[in-house]
Protein backbone atom coordinates (compact mmCIF):
# COMPACT_ATOMS: atom_id res chain seq x y z
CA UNK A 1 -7.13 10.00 4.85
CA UNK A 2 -10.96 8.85 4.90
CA UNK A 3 -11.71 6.17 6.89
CA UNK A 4 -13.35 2.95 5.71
CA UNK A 5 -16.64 3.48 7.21
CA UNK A 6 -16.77 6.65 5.53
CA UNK A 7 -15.96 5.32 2.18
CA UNK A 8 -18.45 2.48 2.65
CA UNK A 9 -21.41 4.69 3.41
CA UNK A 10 -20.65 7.84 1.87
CA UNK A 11 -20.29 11.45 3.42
CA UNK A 12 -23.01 11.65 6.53
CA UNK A 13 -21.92 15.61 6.74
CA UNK A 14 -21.14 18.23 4.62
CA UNK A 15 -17.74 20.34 4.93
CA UNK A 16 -18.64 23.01 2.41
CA UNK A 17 -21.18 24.82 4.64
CA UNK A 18 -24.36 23.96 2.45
CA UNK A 19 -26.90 21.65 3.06
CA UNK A 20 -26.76 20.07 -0.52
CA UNK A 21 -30.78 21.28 -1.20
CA UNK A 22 -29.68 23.23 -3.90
CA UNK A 23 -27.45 20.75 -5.93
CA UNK A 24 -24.07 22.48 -5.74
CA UNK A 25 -21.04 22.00 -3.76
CA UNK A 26 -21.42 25.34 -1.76
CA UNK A 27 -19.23 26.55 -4.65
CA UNK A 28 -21.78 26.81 -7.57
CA UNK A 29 -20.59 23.75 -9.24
CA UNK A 30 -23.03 20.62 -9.55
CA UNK A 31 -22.36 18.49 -6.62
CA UNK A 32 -21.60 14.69 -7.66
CA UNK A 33 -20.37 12.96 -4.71
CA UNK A 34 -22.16 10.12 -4.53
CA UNK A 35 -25.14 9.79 -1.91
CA UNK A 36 -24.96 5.85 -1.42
CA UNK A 37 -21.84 3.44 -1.96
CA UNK A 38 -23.01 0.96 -3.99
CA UNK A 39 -19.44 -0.75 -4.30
CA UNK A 40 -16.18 -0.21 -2.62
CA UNK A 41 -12.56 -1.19 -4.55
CA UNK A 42 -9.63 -1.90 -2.57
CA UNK A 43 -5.57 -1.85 -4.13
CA UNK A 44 -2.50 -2.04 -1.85
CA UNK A 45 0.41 -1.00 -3.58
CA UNK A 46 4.05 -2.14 -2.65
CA UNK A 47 7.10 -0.15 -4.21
CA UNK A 48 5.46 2.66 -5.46
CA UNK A 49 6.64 2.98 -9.26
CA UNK A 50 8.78 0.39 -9.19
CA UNK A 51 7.00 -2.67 -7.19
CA UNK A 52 3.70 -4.33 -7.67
CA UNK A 53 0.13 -4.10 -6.94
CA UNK A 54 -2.79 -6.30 -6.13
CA UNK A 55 -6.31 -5.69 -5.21
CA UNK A 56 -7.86 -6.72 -2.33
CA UNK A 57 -9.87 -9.67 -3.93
CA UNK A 58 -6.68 -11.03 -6.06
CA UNK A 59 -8.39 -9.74 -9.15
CA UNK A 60 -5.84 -7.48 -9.86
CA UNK A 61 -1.17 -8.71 -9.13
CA UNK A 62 0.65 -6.59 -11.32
CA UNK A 63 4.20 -5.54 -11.71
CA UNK A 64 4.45 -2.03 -11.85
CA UNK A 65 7.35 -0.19 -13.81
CA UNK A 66 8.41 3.38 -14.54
CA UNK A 67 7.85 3.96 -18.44
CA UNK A 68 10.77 4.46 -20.46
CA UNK A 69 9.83 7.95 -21.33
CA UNK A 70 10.43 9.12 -17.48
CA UNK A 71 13.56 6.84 -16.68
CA UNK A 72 12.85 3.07 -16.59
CA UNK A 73 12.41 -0.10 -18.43
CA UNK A 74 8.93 -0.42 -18.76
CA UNK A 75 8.75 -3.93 -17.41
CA UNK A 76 5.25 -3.54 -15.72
CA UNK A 77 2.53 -1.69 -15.95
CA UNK A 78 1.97 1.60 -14.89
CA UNK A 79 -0.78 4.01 -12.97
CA UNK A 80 -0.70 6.27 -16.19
CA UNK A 81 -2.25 2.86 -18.05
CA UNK A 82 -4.59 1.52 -15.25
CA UNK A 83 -6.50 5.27 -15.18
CA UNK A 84 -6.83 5.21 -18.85
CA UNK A 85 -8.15 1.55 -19.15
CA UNK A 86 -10.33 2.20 -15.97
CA UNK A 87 -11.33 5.74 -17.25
CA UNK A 88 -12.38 4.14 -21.02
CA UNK A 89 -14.21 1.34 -19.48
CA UNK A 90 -15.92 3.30 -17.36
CA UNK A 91 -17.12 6.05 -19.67
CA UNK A 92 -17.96 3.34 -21.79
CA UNK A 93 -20.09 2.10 -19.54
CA UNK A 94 -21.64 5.49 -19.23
CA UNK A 95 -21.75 5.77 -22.88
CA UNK A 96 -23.90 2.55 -23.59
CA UNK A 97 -25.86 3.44 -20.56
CA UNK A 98 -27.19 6.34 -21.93
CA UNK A 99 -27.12 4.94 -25.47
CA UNK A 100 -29.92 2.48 -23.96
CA UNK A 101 -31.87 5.11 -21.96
CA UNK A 102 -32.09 7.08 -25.48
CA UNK A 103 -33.46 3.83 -27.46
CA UNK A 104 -29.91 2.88 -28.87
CA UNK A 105 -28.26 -0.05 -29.00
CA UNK A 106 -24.45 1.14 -29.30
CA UNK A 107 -23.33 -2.30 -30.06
CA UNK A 108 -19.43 -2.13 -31.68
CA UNK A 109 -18.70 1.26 -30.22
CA UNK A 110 -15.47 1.92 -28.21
CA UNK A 111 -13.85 4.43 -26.01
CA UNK A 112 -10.22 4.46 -25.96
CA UNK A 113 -8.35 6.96 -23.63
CA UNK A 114 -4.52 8.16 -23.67
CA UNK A 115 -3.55 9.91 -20.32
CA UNK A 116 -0.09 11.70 -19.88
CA UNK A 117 1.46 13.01 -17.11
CA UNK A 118 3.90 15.77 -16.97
CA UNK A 119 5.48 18.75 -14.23
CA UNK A 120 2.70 21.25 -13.47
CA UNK A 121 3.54 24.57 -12.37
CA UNK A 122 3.00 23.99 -8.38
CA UNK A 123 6.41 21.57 -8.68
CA UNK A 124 4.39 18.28 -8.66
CA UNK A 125 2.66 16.42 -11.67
CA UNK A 126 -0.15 16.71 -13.31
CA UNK A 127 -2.30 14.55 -15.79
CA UNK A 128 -4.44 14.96 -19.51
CA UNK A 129 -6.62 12.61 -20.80
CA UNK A 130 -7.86 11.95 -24.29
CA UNK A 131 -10.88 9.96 -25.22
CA UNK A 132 -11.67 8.49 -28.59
CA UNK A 133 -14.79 7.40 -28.84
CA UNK A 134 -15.79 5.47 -31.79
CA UNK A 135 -19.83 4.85 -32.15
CA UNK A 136 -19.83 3.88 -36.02
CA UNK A 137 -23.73 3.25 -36.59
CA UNK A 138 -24.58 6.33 -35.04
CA UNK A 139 -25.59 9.88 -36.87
CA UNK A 140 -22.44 12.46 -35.80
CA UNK A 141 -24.62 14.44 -34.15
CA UNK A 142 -26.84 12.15 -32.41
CA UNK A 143 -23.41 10.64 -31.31
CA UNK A 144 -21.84 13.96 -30.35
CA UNK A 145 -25.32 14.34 -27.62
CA UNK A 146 -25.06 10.96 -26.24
CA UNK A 147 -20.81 11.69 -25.68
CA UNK A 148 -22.31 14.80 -23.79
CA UNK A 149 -24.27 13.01 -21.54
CA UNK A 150 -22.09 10.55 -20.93
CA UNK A 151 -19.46 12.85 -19.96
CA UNK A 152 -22.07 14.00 -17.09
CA UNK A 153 -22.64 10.44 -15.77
CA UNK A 154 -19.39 8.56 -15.83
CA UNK A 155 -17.80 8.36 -12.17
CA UNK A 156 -14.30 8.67 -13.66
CA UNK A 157 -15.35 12.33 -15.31
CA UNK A 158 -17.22 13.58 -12.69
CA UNK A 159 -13.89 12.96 -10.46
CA UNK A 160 -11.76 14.59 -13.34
CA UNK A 161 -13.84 18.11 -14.35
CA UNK A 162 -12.05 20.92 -13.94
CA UNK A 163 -8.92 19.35 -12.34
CA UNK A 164 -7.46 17.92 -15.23
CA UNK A 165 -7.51 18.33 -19.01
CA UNK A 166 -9.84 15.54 -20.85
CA UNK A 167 -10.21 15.85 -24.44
CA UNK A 168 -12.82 13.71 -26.27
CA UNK A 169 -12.72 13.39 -29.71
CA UNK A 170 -15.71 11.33 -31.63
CA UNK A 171 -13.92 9.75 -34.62
């Protein structure tokens, strides 16, 4: 478990044996852990699956259910539907934002996501996303090149590569 300071600030020491000069995580892969906190969010949930949950600043008191699929009645929400609307927003986000650094205004687009979950091989659960994204005043190709990049600066798909399946598809 990290402790709060250490969320708050970020990581003051590396554990992968590199100095983070290069850019890499010590294992070749781009390193994108962030180097300040610019914002920390806080949840607390009560019941696990079949409770409730509320943020820290009473933004967020929700019921949470088990879906019907795996066993309940679906009266609540559930984690599967708070990553995808916090991974769409986010990429979103990440979408327009590099929209605007490119001289685009991306005005009307969307990013919808779908995440499953389902047994993995190791005898826990795993997750796939899918993202739609929808940018309907934009050339495909331009489009396809700003999806790119936004895949490289969104938070949520940074946390995501190459531990999970995401699938975007530009429709």
């Amino acid at each position: 478990m990290t402790d709060d300071a250490a969320v708050e600030t970020g990581p003051d020491t590396r554990t992968d044996g590199t100095d983070g000069t290069d850019g890499t995580d010590g294992t070749g892969r781009t390193d994108t852990r962030p180097t300040k906190i610019m914002y920390v969010a806080e949840a607390t949930a009560h019941g696990g699956r079949d409770g409730y949950i509320s943020s820290q600043d009473g933004q967020i008191d929700l019921k949470v259910a088990m879906p019907p699929a795996m066993g309940g009645d679906g009266d609540g929400t559930n984690p599967e539907q708070l990553f995808a609307a916090g991974y769409s927003s986010c990429f979103h986000n990440a979408l327009v934002l590099v929209g605007r650094r490119a001289g685009f205004d991306l005005t009307g687009s969307t990013v919808a996501a779908k995440v499953g979950i389902g047994p993995n091989k190791q005898r826990g659960y795993g997750l796939a996303v899918a993202l739609s994204v929808s940018l309907p005043v934009i050339d495909q190709a331009v489009a396809a090149k700003l999806v790119d990049a936004a895949h490289e600066v969104c938070p949520y798909s940074n946390a995501t590569r190459d531990n999970i399946d995401v699938t975007i598809v530009l429709g």
